[in-house]
Protein backbone atom coordinates (compact mmCIF):
# COMPACT_ATOMS: atom_id res chain seq x y z
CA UNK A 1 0.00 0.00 0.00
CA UNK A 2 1.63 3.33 -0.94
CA UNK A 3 0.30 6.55 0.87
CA UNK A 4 1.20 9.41 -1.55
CA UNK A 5 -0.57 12.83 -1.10
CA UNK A 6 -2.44 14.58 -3.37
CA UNK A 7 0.55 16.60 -4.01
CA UNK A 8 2.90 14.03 -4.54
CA UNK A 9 1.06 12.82 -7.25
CA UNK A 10 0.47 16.23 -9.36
CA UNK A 11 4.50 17.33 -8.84
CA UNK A 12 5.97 16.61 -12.20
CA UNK A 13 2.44 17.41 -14.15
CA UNK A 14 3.48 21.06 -14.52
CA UNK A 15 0.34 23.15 -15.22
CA UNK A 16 -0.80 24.27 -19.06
CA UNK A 17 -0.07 27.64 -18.32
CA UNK A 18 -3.12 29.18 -20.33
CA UNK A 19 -5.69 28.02 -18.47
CA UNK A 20 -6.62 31.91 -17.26
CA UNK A 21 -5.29 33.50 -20.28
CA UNK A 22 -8.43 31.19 -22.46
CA UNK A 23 -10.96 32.16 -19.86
CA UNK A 24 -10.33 36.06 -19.91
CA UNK A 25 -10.36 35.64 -23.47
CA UNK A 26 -13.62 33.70 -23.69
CA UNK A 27 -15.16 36.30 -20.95
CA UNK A 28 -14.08 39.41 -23.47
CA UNK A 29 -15.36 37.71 -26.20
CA UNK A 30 -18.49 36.74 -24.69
CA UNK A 31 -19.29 40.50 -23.67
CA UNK A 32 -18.03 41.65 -26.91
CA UNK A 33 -20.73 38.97 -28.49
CA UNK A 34 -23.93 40.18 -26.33
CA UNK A 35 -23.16 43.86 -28.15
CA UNK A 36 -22.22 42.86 -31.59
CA UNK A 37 -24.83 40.14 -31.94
CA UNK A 38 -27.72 42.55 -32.14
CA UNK A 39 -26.03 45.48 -34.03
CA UNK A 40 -25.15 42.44 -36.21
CA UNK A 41 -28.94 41.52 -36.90
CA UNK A 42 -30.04 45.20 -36.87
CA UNK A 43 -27.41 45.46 -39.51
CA UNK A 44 -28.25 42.49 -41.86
CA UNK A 45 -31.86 41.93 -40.94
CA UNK A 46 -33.12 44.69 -43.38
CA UNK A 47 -31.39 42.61 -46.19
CA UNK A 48 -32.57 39.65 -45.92
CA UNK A 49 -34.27 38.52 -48.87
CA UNK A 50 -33.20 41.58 -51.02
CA UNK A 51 -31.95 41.76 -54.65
CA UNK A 52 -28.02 42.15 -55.29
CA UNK A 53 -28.14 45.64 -55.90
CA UNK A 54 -30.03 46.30 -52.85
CA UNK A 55 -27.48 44.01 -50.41
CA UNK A 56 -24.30 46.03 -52.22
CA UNK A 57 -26.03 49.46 -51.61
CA UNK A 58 -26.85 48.37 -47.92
CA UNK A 59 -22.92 46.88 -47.17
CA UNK A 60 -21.87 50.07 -48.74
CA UNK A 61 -22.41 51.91 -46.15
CA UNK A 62 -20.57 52.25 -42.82
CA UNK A 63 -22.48 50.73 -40.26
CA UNK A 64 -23.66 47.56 -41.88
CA UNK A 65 -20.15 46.45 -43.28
CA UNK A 66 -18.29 47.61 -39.56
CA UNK A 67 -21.03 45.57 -37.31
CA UNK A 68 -20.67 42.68 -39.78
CA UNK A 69 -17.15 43.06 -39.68
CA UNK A 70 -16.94 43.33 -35.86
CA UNK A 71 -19.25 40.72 -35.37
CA UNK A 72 -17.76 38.34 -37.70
CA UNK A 73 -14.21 38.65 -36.29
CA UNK A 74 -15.05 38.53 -32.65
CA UNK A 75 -17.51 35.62 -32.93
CA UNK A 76 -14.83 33.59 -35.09
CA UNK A 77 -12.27 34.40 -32.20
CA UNK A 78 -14.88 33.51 -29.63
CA UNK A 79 -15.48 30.18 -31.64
CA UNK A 80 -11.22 29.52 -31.79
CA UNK A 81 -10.94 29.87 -27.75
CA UNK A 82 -13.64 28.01 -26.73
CA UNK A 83 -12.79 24.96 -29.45
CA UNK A 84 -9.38 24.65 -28.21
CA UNK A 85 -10.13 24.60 -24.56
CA UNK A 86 -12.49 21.66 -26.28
CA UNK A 87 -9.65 20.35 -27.78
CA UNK A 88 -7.38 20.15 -25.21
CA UNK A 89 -9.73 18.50 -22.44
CA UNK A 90 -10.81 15.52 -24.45
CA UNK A 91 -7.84 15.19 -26.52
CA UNK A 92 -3.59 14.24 -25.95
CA UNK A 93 -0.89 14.12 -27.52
CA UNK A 94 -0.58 14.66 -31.85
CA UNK A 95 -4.01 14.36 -32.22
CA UNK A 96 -4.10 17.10 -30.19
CA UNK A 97 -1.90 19.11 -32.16
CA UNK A 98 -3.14 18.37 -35.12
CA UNK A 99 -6.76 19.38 -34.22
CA UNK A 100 -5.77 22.78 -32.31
CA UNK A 101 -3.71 23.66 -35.69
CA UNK A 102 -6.75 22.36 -38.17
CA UNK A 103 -9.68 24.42 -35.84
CA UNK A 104 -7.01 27.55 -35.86
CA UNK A 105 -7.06 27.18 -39.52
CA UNK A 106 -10.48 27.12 -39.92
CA UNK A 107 -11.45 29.94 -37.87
CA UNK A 108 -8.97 32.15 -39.51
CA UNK A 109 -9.97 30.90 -42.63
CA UNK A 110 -13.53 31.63 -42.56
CA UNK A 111 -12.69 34.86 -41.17
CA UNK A 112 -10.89 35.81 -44.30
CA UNK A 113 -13.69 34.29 -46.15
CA UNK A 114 -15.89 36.18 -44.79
CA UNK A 115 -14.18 39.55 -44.73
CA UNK A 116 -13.21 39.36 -48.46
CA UNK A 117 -16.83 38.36 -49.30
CA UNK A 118 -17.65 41.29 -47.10
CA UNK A 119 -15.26 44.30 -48.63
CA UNK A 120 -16.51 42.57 -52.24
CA UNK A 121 -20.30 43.61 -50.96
CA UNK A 122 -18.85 47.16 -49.54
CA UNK A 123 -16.96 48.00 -52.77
């Protein structure tokens, strides 16, 4: 029978280091979100279900394309942080890796995606 403390048996672990760095992230993003979400929908609501020229006129202006921009950008962010906290509790070693790297590619990704579709629309 060994008796080994709590302690004993977490020395050696280390910690991940990020643990509070994710969460203030998450916690910005999250208040950033419950402002942009509904200048996001006051911004594209209008549109919905418009002609071409009418979307292009509407993204041409300021406050449409900067509240879809915003929004876009923070909620991708938002989606990268909480993913990889995702990743990392149900995952280990290279597949680990592999899935942090493929989910930061995709958010950044789509972001571009979405931002080039976006100044296309404003221009």
């Amino acid at each position: 029978m060994a008796y080994v403390t709590d302690r004993k048996r977490a020395a050696g672990l280390g910690s991940a280091k990020t643990g509070t760095e994710h969460l203030w992230h998450m916690q910005i993003t999250s208040v950033l979100l419950l402002v942009l979400v509904p200048l996001f929908l006051i911004a594209v609501g209008p549109v919905v279900g418009e002609s071409y020229e009418a979307v292009t006129a509407h993204f041409a202006r300021p406050f449409p394309a900067l509240a879809t921009a915003l929004g876009l950008i923070v909620a991708l962010n938002h989606f990268r942080y909480g993913v990889q906290v995702l990743i990392e509790d149900y995952t280990d070693g290279a597949t680990r890796k592999f899935l942090i790297i493929a989910m930061i590619g995709v958010s950044y990704g789509t972001m571009a995606t979405g931002l080039y579709a976006l100044a296309r629309l404003a221009i």
